[in-house]
C-alpha atoms as a PDB file:
ATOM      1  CA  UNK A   1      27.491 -44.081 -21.882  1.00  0.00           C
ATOM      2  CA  UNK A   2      24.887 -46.641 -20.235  1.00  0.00           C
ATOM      3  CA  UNK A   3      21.230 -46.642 -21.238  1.00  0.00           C
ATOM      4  CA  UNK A   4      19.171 -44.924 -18.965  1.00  0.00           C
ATOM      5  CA  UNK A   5      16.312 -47.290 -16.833  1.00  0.00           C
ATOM      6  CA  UNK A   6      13.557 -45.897 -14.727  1.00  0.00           C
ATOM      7  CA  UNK A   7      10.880 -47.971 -13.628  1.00  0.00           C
ATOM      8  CA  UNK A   8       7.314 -46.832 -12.310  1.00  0.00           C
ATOM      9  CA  UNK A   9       4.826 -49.192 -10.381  1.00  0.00           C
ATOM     10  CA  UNK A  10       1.283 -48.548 -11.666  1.00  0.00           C
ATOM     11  CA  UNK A  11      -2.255 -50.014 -10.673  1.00  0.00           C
ATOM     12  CA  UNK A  12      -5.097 -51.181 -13.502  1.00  0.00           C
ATOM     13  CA  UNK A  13      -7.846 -49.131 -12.749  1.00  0.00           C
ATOM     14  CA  UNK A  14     -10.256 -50.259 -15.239  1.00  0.00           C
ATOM     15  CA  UNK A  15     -13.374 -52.615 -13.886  1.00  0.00           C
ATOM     16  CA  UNK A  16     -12.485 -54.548 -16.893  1.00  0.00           C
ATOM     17  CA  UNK A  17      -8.673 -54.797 -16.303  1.00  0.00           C
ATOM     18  CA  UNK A  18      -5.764 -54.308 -19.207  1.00  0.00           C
ATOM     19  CA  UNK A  19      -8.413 -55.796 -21.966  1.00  0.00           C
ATOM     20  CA  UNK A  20      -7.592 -55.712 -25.681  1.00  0.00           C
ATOM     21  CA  UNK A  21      -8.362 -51.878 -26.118  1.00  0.00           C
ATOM     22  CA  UNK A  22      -6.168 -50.193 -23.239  1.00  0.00           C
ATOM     23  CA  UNK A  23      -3.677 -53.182 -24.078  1.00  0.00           C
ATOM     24  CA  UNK A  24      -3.237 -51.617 -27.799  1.00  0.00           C
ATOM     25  CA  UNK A  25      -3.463 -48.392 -26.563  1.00  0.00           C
ATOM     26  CA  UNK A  26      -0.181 -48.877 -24.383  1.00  0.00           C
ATOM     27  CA  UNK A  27       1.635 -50.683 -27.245  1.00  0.00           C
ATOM     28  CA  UNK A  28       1.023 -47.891 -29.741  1.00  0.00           C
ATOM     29  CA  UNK A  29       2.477 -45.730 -27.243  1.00  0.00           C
ATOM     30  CA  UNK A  30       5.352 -47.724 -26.458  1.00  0.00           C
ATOM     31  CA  UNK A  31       6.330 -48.114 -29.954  1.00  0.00           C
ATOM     32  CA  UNK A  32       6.632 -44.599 -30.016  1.00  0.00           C
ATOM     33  CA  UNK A  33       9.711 -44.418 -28.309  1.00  0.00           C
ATOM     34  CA  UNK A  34      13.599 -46.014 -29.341  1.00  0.00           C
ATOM     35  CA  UNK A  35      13.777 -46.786 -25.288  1.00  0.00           C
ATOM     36  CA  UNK A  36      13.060 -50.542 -24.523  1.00  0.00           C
ATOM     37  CA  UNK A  37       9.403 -50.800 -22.423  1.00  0.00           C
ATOM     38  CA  UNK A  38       8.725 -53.475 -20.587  1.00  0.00           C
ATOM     39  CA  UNK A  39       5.896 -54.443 -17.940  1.00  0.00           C
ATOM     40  CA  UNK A  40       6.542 -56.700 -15.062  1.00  0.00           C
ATOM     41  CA  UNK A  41       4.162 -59.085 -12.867  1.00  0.00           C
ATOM     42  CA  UNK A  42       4.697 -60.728  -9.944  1.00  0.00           C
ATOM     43  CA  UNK A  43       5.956 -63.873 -12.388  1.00  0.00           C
ATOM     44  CA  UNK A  44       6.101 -62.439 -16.253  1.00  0.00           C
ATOM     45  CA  UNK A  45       7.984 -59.762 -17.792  1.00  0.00           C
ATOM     46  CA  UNK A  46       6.444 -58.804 -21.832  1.00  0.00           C
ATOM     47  CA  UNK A  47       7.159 -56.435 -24.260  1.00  0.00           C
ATOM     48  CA  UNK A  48       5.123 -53.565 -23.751  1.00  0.00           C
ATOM     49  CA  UNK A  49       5.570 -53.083 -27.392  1.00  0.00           C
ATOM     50  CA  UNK A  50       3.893 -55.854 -28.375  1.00  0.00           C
ATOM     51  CA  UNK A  51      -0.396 -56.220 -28.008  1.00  0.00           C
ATOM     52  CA  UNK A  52      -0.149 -60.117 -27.441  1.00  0.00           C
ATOM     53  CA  UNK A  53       2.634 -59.739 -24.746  1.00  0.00           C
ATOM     54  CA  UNK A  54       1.034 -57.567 -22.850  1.00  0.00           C
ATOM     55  CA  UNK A  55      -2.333 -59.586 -23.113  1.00  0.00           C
ATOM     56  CA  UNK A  56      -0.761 -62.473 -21.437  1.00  0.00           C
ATOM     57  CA  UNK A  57      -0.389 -60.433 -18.213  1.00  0.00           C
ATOM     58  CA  UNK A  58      -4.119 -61.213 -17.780  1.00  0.00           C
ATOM     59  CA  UNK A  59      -3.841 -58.261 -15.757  1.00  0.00           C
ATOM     60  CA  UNK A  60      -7.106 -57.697 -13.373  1.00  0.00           C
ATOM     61  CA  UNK A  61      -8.327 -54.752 -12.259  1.00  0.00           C
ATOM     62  CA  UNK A  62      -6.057 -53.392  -9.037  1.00  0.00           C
ATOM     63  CA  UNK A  63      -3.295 -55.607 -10.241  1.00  0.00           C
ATOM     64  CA  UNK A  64       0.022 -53.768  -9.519  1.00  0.00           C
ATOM     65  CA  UNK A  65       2.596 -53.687 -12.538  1.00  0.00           C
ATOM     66  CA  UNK A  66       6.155 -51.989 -13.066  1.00  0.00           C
ATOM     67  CA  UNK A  67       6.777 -50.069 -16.341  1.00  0.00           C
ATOM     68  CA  UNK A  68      10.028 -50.499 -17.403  1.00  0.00           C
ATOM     69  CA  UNK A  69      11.723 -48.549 -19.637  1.00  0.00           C
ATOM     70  CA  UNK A  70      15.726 -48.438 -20.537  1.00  0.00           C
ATOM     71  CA  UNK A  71      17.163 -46.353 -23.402  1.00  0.00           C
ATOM     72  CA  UNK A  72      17.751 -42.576 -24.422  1.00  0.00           C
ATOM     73  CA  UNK A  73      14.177 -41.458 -24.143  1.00  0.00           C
ATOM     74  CA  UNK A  74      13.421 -43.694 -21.093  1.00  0.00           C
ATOM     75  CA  UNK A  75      11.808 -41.273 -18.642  1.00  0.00           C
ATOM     76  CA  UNK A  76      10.124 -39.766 -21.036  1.00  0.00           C
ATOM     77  CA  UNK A  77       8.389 -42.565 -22.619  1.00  0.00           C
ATOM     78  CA  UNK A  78       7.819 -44.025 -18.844  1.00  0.00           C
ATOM     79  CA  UNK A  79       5.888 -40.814 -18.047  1.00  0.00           C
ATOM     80  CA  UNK A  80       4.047 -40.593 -20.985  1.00  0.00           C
ATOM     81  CA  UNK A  81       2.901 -44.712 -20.513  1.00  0.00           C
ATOM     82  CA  UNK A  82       2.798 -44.029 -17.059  1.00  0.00           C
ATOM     83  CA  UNK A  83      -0.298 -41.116 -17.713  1.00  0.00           C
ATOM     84  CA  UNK A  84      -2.185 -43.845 -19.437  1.00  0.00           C
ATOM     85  CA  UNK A  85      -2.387 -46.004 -16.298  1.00  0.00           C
ATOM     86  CA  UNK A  86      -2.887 -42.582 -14.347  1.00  0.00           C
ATOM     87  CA  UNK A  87      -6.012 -42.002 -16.719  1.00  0.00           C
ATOM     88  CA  UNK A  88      -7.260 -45.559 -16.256  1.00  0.00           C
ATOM     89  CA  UNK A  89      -6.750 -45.305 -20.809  1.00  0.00           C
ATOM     90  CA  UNK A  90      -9.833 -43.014 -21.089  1.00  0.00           C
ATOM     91  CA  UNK A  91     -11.892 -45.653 -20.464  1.00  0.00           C
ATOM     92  CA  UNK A  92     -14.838 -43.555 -19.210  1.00  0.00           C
ATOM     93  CA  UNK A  93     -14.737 -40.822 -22.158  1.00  0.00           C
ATOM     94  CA  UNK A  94     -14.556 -44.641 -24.474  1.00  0.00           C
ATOM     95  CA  UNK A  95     -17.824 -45.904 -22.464  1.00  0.00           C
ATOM     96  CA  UNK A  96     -19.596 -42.839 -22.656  1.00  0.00           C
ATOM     97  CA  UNK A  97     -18.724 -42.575 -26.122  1.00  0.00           C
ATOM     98  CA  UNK A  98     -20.404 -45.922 -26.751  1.00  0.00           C
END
């Protein structure tokens, strides 16, 4: 049986862009799952598994990214990475919070 890929575009929403906090946020999350995660620029493709990877992205606020994710719990794991973007990470419960 092939592995399963699904692929979502999502937008940084954070002022700050994908900084070092939402960045470890996302690779905790990936690591949760077997599936293979990866995040694609207009030039890169990281690990989304892996902090420093996705740090390289240098990813600005309104930059567009695809979430890739291939393996048994791929859709799952994309929607659950996939709600971090959609909650811009928290970030305004973490600023408030500060």
């Amino acid at each position: 049986m092939s592995e399963q890929v699904v692929s979502r575009e999502v937008v940084v929403g954070m002022p700050q862009g994908l900084h070092a906090r939402p960045a470890d946020q996302l690779a905790r999350e990936a690591r949760k799952w077997q599936s293979r995660i990866e995040l694609l620029s207009d030039s890169q493709r990281v690990d989304g598994k892996s902090i420093l990877d996705v740090l390289t992205l240098a990813a600005e606020a309104g930059t567009r990214l695809v979430v890739e994710a291939t393996g048994p719990d791929a859709r799952e794991a994309l929607e659950a990475i996939g709600s971090l973007f959609d909650r811009n990470f928290n970030e305004q419960e973490w600023n408030e919070g500060q």
